[in-house]
Protein backbone atom coordinates (compact mmCIF):
# COMPACT_ATOMS: atom_id res chain seq x y z
CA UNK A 1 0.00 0.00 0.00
CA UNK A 2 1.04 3.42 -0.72
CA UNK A 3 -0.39 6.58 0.28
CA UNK A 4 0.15 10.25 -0.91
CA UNK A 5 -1.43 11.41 1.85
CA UNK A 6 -3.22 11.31 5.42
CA UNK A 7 -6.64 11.68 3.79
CA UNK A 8 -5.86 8.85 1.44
CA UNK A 9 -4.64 6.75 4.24
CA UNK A 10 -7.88 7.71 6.16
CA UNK A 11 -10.06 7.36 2.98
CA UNK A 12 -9.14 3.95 2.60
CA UNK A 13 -9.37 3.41 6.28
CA UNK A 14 -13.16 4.30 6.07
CA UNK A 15 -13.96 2.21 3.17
CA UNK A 16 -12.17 -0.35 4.56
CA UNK A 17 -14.81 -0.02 7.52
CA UNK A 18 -17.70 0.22 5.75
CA UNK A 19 -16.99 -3.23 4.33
CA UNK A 20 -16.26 -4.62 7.29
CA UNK A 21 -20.01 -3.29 8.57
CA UNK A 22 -21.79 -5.10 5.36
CA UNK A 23 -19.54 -7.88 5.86
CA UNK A 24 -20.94 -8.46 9.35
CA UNK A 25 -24.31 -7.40 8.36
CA UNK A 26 -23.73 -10.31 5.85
CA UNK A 27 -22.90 -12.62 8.18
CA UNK A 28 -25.88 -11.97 10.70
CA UNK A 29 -27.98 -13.40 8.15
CA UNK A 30 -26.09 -16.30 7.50
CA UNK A 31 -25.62 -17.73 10.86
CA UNK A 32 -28.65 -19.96 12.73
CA UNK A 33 -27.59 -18.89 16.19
CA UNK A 34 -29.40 -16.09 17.61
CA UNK A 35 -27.09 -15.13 19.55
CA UNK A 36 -24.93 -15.28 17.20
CA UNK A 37 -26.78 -13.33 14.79
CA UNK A 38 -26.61 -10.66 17.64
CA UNK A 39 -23.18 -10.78 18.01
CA UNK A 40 -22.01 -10.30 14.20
CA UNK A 41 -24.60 -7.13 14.12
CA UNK A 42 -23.22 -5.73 17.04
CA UNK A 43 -19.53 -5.68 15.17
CA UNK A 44 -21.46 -4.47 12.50
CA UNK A 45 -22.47 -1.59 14.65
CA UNK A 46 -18.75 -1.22 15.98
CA UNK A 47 -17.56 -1.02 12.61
CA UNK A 48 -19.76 1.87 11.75
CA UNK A 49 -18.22 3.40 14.60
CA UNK A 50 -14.74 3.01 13.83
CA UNK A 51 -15.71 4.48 10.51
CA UNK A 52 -17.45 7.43 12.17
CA UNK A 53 -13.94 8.11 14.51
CA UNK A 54 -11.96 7.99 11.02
CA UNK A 55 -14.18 10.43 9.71
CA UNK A 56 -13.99 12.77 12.87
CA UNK A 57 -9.84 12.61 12.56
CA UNK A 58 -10.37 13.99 8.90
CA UNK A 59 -12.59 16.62 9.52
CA UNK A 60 -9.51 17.30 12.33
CA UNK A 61 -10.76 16.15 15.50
CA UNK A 62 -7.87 14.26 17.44
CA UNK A 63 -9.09 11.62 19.50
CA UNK A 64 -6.85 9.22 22.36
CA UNK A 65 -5.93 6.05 20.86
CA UNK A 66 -6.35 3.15 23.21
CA UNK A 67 -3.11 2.49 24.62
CA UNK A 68 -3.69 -1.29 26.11
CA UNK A 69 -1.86 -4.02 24.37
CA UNK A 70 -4.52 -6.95 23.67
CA UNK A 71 -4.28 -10.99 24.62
CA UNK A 72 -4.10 -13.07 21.28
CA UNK A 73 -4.82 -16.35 21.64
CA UNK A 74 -3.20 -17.25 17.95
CA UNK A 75 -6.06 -19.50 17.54
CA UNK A 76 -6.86 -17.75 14.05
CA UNK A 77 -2.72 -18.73 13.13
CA UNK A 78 -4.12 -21.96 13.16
CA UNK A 79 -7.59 -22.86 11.92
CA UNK A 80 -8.02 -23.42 8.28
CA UNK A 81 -9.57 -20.84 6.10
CA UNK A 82 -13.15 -21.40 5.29
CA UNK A 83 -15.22 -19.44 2.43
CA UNK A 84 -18.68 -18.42 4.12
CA UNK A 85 -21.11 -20.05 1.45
CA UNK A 86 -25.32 -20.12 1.90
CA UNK A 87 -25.96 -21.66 5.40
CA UNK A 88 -22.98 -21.26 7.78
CA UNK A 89 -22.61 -23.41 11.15
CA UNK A 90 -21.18 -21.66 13.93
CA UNK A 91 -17.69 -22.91 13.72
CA UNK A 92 -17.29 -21.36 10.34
CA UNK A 93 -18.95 -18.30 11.18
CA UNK A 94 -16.19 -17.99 14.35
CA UNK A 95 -13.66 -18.90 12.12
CA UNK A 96 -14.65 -16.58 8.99
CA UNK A 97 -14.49 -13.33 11.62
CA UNK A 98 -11.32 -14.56 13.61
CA UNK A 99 -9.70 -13.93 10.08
CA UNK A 100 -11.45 -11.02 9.20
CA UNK A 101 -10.25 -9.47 12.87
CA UNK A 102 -6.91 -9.94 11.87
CA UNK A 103 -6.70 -8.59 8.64
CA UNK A 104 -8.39 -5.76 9.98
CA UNK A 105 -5.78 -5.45 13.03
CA UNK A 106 -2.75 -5.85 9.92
CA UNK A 107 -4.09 -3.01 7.99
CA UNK A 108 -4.73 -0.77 10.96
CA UNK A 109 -0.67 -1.39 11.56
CA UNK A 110 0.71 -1.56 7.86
CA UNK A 111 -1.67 2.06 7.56
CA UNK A 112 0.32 3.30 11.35
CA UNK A 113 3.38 2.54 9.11
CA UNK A 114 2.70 4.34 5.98
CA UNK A 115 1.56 7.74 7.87
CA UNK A 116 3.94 10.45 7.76
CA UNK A 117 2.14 12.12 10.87
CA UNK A 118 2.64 10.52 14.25
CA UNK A 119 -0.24 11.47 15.95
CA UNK A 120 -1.99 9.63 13.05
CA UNK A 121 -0.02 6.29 13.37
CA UNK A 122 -1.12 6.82 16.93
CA UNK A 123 -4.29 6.53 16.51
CA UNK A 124 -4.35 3.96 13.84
CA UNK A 125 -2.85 1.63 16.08
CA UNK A 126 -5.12 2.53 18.62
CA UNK A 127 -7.41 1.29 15.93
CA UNK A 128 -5.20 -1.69 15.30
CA UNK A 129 -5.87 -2.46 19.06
CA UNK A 130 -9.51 -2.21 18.62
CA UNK A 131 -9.39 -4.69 15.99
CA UNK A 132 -7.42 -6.97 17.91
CA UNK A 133 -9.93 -7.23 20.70
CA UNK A 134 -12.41 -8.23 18.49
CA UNK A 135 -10.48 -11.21 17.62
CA UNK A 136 -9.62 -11.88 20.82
CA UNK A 137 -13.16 -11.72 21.69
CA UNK A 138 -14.19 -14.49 18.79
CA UNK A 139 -10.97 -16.25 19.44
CA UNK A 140 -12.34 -16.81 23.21
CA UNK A 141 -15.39 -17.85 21.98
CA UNK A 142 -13.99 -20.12 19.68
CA UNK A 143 -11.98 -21.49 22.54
CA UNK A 144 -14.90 -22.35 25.08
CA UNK A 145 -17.19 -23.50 22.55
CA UNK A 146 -15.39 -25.56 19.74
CA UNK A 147 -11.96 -27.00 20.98
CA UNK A 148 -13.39 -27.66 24.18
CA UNK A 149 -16.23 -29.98 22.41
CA UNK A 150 -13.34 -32.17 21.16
């Protein structure tokens, strides 16, 4: 990725988000779990968030990154990559947005890198750290309902 710019770095940042939001929307349909169903629209809603703080930092706001490191479990290192298709069980669906969590929490960081300012890179690794909560959070999940079934 390269970047001319903040706003292009932010630009893509947003419609980066607003995919993740329909991807989740997506996926709320998909699943047979309610409470799943509950779960993937409230990232959905999170993701339209993220995309509203991105749009507050280009209209110049400056907002505190969150500073905590996040847990990873790893346990999306090592599941195999599934494609979400018509009806999706729940192990799938965990392991479709374990993925998705960390390619969202590698783009936060590869954007960090490519900004020029530093109170940007701040804050996109803030973002990074958002991201990697929400893995952690399906990655815990994951953990008390699928491996310990085996």
């Amino acid at each position: 990725m390269k970047f001319d710019s903040v706003d292009q770095i932010l630009d893509f940042a947003i419609r980066s988000e607003e995919r993740s939001h329909r991807f989740y929307t997506d996926l709320a349909g998909r699943v047979d779990r309610e409470n799943m169903k509950k779960v993937f629209r409230e990232f959905a809603a999170e993701e339209l968030g993220h995309r509203e703080k991105l749009l507050k930092i280009k209209e110049g706001q400056r907002l505190l990154p969150d500073q905590e490191k996040v847990m990873d479990l790893k346990i999306a290192e090592y599941v195999k990559d599934v494609e979400p298709g018509e009806d999706i069980d729940y192990q799938k669906a965990l392991t479709i947005a374990m993925k998705a969590e960390k390619e969202a929490f590698r783009m936060y960081r590869d954007l960090a890198s490519a900004a020029a300012d530093p109170e940007i890179s701040e804050i996109l690794n803030g973002l990074a750290q958002e991201e990697a909560k929400h893995k952690l959070r399906f990655e815990i999940e994951y953990d008390e309902n699928i491996l310990k079934e085996d």
